[in-house]
Protein backbone atom coordinates (compact mmCIF):
# COMPACT_ATOMS: atom_id res chain seq x y z
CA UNK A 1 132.11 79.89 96.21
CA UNK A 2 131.30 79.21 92.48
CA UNK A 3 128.05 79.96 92.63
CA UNK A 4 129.12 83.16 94.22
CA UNK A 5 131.44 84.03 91.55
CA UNK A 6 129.27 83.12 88.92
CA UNK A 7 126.28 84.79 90.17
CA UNK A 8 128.46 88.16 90.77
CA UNK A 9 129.99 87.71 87.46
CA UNK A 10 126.40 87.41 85.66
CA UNK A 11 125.25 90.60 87.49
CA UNK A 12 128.22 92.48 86.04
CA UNK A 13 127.16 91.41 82.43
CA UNK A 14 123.86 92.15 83.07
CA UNK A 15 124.35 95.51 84.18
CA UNK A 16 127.74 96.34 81.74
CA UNK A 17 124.83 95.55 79.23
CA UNK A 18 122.72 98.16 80.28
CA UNK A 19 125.59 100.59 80.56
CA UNK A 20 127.19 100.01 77.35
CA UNK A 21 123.63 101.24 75.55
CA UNK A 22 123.73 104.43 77.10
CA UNK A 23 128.09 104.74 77.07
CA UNK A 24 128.97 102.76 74.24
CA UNK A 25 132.69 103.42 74.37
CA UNK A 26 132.82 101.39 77.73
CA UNK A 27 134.68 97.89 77.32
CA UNK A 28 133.31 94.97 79.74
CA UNK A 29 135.59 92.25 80.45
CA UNK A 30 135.58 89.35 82.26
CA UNK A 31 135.79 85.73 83.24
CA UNK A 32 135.20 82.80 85.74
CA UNK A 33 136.88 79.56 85.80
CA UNK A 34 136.39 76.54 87.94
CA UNK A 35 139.83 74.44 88.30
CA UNK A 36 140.15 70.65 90.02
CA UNK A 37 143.51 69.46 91.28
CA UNK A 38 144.69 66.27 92.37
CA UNK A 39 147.58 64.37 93.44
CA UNK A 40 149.42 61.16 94.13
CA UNK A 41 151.46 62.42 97.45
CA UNK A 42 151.50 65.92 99.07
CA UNK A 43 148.60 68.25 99.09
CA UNK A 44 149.07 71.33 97.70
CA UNK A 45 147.89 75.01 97.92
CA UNK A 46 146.56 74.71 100.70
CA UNK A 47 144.28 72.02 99.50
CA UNK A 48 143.70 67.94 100.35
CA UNK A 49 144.87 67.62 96.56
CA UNK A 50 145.64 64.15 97.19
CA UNK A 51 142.28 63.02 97.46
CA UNK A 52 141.00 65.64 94.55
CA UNK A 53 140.04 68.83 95.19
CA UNK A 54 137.45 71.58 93.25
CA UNK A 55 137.88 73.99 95.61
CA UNK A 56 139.84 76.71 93.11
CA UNK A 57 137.14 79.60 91.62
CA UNK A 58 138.34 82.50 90.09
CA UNK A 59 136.14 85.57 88.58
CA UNK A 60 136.52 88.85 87.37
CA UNK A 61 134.99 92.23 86.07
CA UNK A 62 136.98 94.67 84.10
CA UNK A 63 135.42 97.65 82.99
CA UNK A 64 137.64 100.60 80.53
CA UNK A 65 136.86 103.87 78.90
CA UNK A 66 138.47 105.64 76.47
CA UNK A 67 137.92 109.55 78.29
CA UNK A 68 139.91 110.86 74.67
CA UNK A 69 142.43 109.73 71.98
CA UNK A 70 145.25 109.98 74.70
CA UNK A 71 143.34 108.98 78.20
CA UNK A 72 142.37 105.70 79.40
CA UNK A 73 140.94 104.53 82.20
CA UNK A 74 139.85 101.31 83.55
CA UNK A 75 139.26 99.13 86.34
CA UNK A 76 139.09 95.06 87.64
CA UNK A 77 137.30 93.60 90.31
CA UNK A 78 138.39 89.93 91.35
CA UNK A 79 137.21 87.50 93.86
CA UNK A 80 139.03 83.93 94.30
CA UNK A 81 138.89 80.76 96.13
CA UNK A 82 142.12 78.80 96.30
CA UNK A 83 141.78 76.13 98.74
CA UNK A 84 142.38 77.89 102.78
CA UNK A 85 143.46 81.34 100.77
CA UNK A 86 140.95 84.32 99.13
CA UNK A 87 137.28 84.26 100.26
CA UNK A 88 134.23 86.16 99.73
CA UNK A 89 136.59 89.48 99.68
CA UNK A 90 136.03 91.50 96.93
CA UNK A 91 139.35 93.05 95.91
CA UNK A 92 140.54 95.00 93.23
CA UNK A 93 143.03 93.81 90.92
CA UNK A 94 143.89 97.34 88.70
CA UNK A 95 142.69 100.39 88.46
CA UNK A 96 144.64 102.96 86.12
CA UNK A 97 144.40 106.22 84.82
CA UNK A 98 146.67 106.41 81.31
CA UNK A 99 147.95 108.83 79.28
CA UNK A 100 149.76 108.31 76.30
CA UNK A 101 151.64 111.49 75.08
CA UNK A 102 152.82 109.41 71.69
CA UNK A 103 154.43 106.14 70.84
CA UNK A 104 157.43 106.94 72.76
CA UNK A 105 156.14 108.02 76.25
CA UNK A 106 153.43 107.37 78.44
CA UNK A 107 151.88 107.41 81.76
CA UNK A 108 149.78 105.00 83.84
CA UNK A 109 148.78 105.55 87.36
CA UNK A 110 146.94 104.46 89.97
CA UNK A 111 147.03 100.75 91.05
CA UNK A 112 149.09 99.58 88.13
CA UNK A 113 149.96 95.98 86.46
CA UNK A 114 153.84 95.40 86.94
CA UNK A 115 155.67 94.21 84.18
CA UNK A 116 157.97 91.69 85.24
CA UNK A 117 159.16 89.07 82.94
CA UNK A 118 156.82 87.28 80.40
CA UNK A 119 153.84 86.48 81.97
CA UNK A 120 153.10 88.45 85.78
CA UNK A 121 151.23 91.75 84.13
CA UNK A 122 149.10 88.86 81.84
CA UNK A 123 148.60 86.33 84.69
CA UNK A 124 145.01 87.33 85.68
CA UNK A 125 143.73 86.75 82.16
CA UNK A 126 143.49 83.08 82.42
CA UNK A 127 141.87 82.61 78.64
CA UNK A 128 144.79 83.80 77.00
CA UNK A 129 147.12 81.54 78.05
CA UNK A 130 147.27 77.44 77.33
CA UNK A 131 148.53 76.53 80.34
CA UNK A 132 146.27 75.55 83.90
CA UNK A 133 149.53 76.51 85.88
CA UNK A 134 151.82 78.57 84.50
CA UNK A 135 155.60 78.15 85.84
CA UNK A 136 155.38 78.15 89.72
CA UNK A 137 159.13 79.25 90.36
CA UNK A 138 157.88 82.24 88.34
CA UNK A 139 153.95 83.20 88.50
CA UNK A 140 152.91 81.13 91.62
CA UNK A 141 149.08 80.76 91.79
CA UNK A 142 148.89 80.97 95.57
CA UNK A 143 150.65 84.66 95.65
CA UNK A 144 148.84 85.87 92.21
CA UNK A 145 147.15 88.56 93.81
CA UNK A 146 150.38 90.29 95.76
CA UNK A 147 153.08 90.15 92.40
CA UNK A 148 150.23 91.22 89.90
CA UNK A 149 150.42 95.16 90.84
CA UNK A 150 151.62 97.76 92.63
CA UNK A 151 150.18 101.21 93.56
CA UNK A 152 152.11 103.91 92.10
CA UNK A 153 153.22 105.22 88.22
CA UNK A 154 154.66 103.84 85.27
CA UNK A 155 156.69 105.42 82.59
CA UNK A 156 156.64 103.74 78.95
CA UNK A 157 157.41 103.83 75.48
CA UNK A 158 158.55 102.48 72.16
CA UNK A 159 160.32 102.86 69.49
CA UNK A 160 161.43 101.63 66.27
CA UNK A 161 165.21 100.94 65.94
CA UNK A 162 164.95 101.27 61.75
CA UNK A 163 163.88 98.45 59.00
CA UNK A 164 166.81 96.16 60.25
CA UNK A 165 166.91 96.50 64.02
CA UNK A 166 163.08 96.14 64.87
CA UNK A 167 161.50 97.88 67.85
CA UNK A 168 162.16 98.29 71.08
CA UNK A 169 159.63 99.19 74.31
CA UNK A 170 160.58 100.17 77.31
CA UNK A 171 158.81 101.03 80.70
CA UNK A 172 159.73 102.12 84.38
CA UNK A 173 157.88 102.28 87.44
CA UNK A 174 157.87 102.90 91.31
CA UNK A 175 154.94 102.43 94.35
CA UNK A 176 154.08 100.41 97.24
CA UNK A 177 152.81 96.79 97.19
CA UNK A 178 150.41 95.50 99.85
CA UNK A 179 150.64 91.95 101.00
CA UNK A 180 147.86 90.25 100.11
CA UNK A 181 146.40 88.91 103.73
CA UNK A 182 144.45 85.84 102.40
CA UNK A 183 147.35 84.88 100.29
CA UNK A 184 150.24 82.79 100.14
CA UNK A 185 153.13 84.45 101.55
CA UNK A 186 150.75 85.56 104.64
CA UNK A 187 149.75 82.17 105.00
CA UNK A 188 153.33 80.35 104.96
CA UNK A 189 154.86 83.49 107.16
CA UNK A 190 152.30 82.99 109.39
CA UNK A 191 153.83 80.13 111.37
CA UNK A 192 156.83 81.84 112.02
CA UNK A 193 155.56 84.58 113.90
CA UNK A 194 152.87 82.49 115.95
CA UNK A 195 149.66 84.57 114.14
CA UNK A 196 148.35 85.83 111.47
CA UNK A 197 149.82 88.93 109.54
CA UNK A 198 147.77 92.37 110.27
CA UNK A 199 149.79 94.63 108.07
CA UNK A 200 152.50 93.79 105.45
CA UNK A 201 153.89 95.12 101.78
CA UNK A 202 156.54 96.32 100.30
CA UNK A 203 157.90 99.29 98.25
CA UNK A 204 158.87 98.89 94.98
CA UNK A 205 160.94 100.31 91.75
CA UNK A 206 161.31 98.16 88.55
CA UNK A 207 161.84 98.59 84.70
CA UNK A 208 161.43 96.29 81.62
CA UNK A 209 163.07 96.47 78.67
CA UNK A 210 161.96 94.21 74.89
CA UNK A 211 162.92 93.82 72.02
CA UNK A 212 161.37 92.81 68.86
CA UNK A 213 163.87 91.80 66.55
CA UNK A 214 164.01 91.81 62.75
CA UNK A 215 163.36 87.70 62.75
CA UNK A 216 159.85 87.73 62.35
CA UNK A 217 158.27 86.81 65.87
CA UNK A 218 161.44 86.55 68.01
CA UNK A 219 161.04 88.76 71.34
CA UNK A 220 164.05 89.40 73.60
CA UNK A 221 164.31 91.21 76.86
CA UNK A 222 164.84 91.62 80.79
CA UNK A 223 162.86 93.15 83.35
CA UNK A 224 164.35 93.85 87.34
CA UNK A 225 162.88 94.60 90.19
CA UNK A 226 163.64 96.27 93.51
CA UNK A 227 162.19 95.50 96.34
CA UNK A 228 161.67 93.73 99.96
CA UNK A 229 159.04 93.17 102.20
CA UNK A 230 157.64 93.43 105.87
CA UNK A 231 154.71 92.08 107.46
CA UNK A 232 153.37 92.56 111.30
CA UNK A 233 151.71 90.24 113.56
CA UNK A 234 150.38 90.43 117.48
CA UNK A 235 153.49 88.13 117.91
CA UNK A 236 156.32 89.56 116.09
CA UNK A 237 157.62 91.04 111.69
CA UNK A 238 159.10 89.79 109.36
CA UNK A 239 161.43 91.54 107.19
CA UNK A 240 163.26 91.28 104.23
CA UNK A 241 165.65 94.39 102.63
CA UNK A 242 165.72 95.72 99.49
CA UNK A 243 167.41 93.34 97.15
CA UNK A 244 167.59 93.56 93.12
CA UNK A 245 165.82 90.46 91.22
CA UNK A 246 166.86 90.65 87.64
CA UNK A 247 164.70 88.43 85.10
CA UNK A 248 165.86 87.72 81.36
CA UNK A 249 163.48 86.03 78.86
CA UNK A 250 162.99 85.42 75.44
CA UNK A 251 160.02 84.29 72.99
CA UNK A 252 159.14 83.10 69.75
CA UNK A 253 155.95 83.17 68.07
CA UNK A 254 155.44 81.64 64.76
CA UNK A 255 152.05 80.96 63.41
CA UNK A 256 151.02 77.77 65.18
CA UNK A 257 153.96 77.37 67.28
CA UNK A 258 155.18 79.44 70.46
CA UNK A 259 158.33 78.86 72.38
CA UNK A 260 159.75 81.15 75.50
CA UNK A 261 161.57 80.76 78.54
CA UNK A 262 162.95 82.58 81.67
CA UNK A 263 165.88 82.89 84.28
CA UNK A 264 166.24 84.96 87.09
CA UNK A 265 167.79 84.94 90.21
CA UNK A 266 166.96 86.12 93.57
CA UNK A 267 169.19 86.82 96.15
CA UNK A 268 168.34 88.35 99.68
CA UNK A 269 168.23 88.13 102.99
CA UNK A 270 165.56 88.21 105.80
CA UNK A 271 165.15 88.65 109.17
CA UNK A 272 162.41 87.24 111.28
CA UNK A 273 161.83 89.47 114.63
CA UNK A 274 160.00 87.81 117.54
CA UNK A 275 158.46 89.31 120.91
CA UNK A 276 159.52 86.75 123.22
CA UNK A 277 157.82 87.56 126.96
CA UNK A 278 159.73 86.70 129.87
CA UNK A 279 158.33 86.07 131.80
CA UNK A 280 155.53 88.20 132.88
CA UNK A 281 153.59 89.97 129.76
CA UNK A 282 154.10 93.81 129.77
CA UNK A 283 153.38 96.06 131.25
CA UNK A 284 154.97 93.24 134.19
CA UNK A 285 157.95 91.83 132.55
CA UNK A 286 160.98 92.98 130.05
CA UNK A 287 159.90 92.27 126.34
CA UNK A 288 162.90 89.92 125.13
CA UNK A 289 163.29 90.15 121.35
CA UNK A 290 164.82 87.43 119.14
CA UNK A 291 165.84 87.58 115.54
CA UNK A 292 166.61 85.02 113.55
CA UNK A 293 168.22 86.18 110.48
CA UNK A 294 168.76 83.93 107.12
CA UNK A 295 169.61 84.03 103.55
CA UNK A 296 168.16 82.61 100.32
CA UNK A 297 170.01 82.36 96.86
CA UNK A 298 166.86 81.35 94.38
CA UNK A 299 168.11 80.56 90.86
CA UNK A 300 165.18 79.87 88.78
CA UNK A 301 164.57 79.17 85.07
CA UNK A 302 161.84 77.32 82.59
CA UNK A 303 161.46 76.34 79.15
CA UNK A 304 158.17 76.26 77.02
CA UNK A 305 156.73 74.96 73.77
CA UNK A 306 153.07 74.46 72.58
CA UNK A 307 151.43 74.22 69.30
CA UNK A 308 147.87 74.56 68.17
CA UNK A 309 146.97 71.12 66.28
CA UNK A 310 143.40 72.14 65.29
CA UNK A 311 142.14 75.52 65.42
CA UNK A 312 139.79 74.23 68.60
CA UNK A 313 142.79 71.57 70.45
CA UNK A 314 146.09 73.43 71.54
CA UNK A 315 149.13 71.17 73.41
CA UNK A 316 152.04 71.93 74.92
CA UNK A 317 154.78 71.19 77.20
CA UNK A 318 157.46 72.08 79.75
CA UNK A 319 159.92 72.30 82.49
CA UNK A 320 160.36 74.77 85.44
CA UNK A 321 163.74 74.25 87.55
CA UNK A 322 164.01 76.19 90.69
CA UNK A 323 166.74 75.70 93.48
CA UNK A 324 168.24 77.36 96.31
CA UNK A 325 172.07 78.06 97.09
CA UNK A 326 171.74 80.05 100.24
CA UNK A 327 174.53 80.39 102.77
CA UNK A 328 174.37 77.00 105.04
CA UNK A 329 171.96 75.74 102.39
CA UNK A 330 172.00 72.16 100.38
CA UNK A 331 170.59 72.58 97.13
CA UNK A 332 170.64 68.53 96.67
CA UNK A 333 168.28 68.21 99.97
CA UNK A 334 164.07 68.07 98.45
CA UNK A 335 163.21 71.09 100.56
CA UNK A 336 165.80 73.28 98.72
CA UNK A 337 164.66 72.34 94.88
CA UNK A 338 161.70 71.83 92.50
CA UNK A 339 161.72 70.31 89.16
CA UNK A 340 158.20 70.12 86.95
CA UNK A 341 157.84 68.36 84.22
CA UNK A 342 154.57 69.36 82.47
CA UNK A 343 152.19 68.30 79.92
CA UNK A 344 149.26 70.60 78.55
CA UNK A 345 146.89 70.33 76.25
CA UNK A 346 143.80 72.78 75.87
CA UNK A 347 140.70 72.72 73.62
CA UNK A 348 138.21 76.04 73.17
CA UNK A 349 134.82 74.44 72.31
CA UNK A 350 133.44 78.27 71.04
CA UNK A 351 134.76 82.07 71.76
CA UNK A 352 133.65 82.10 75.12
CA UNK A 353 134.00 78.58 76.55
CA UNK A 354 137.42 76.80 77.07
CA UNK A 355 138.87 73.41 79.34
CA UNK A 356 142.41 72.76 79.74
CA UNK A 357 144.00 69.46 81.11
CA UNK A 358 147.65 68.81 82.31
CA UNK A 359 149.93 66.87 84.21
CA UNK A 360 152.67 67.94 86.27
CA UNK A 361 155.51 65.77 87.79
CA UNK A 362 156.92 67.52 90.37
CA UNK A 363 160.30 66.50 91.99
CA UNK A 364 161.56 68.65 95.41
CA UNK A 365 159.39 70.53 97.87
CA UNK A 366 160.62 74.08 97.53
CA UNK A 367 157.64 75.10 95.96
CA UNK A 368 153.65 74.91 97.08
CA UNK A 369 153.51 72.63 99.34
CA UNK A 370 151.62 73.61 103.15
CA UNK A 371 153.10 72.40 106.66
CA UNK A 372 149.29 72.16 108.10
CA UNK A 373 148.00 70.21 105.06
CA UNK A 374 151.06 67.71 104.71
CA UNK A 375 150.77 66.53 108.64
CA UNK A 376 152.68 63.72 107.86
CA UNK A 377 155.00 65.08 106.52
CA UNK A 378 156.27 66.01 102.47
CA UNK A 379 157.36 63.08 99.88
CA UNK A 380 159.81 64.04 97.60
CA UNK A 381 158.38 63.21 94.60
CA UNK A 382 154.28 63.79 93.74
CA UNK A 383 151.93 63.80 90.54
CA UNK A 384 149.23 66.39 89.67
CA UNK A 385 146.48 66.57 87.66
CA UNK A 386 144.94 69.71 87.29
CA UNK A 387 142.23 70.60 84.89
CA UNK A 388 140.35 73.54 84.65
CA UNK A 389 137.06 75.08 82.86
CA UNK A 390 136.55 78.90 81.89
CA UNK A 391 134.17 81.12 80.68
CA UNK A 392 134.88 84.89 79.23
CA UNK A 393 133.94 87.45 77.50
């Protein structure tokens, strides 16, 4: 799979070479990074983590234009291995048309990046970011390609709020979001409905609102989202209704140092509908159908620091807290909670090469964890070590 990444990804330089001396106002983008993970206990994504695992390559081609002063365009291909999930498959991760009328409104359609909280519309750009994992209970890895966009339009803008006030942006946005069948949520729905998901997605409508306040690099906002999701299978759906996740954050940038953090909470319910035959198969015997309907309360929040030490050797730290309150639920049992305690430190040996290290002790198995790679069954406590080298340009 590497090699296949980075022999696609060299191809794309190659030839966004030869394209940008004919159309120099083309941008070429992209990346691919290798990642290792492993583990004291559980095995996770989808991967035998606890004997150390390599099997995590992600790479990616972005290509933009600039058609006039007002319309953009652009466009990113993306392949990924993450243990069972991704493949050879090459999707595409945005493609936009944008018009900006002026600094107060704007459109972008097409298949757009949603803005949701800090991080999801950045979370493909793995160079900018310090971090090999960012937050799980926020931006999980295994479901990247499903929360990063959404087909449909966007509505944005800024404006300032006068010399004392700072700034303020704003954006709104509707569409449809497929599920992503080689990801996560496919994979761990899977189970329930006795085969693999053939369709699934959801609709969508959303806004974010930020502002940049008159303390010099102190950023305050909240984004929310409505949506749900369904997915089909041979066997049976699964659905879950609309339901309103709201998501406040705040960050602060100062020279070397950075510090942020999160909380939302998501409350829903979902129903999962199964064909059960008895006890001929049609077109010989009565379809019986059973749904099993539950609820989940998901109250989730982090905290961040890091701080660049050398202008090559970044570090940083911290701690993601997710737990669930549902109707009938224990939030003090493991399966209901995850707490991760990180460490992070990341050191960029030129402009185009990078290798991050970190630690995560990780408390609760509400989060990442696989029924068909943890046979035996999940601990309650495990220790990861996930490092991670990257090339982009």
């Amino acid at each position: 799979m590497f090699r296949r990444a980075l022999l696609l990804a060299s191809l794309f330089l190659f030839a966004g070479s030869g394209l940008a001396q004919d159309l120099s106002n083309i941008q070429i983008h992209g990346f691919v990074t290798q990642g290792v993970l492993f583990s004291s206990n559980n095995n996770l994504f989808t991967m035998p983590t606890s004997n150390g695992s390599a099997r995590w390559t992600d790479a990616a081609l972005s290509l933009s234009d600039s058609i006039s002063d007002k319309l953009h365009v652009g466009v990113q291909l993306h392949v990924y291995q993450l243990g069972e999930l991704g493949g050879p498959n090459l999707e595409i991760d945005w493609a936009t048309g944008d018009y900006r009328l002026s600094d107060r409104a704007g459109f972008v359609a097409g298949k757009v990046k949603t803005v949701y909280g800090l991080f999801n519309d950045s979370q493909d750009v793995d160079a900018v970011h310090p971090w090999v994992l960012l937050p799980e209970s926020f931006y999980p890895v295994d479901n990247k390609t499903f929360n990063l966009a959404h087909y449909g339009a966007d509505f944005y803008g800024s404006m300032s709020l006068g010399k004392h006030w700072g700034a303020i942006s704003y954006r709104a946005y509707g569409g449809y979001k497929p599920l992503d069948l080689y990801g996560g949520y496919a994979k761990e729905l899977a189970p329930d409905v006795g085969s693999s998901f053939t369709t699934g997605g959801s609709n969508l409508i959303g806004g974010d609102v930020r502002w940049r306040t008159p303390l010099k690099g102190l950023l305050i906002g909240m984004s929310a989202l409505d949506t749900g999701l369904d997915g089909t299978a041979p066997t049976g759906s699964f659905h879950i209704p609309y339901f309103t996740q709201p998501d406040e954050y705040a960050e602060f940038e100062r020279g070397k140092f950075m510090l942020a953090g999160e909380y939302k909470r998501t409350s829903a319910a979902f129903d999962l509908h199964l064909n059960n035959v008895d006890p001929l198969p049609p077109p010989f015997g009565p379809v019986i159908p059973l749904n099993v309907p539950s609820t989940f309360d998901e109250r989730a929040w982090y905290a961040m620091a890091s701080y660049r030490l050398t202008e090559k050797l970044q570090a940083g730290a911290y701690y993601s807290h997710d737990k669930n309150y549902g109707a009938g639920v224990s939030p003090t049992l493991p399966s209901n909670y995850s707490n991760d305690s990180v460490i992070s430190g990341r050191y960029d040996f030129n402009s185009y090469f990078y290798a991050k290290l970190e630690g995560h002790f990780i408390r609760g198995t509400a989060l990442n964890y696989y029924p068909d790679t943890n046979l035996g069954g999940e601990k309650t406590a495990t220790s990861l070590l996930a490092a991670k080298i990257g090339f982009a340009f």
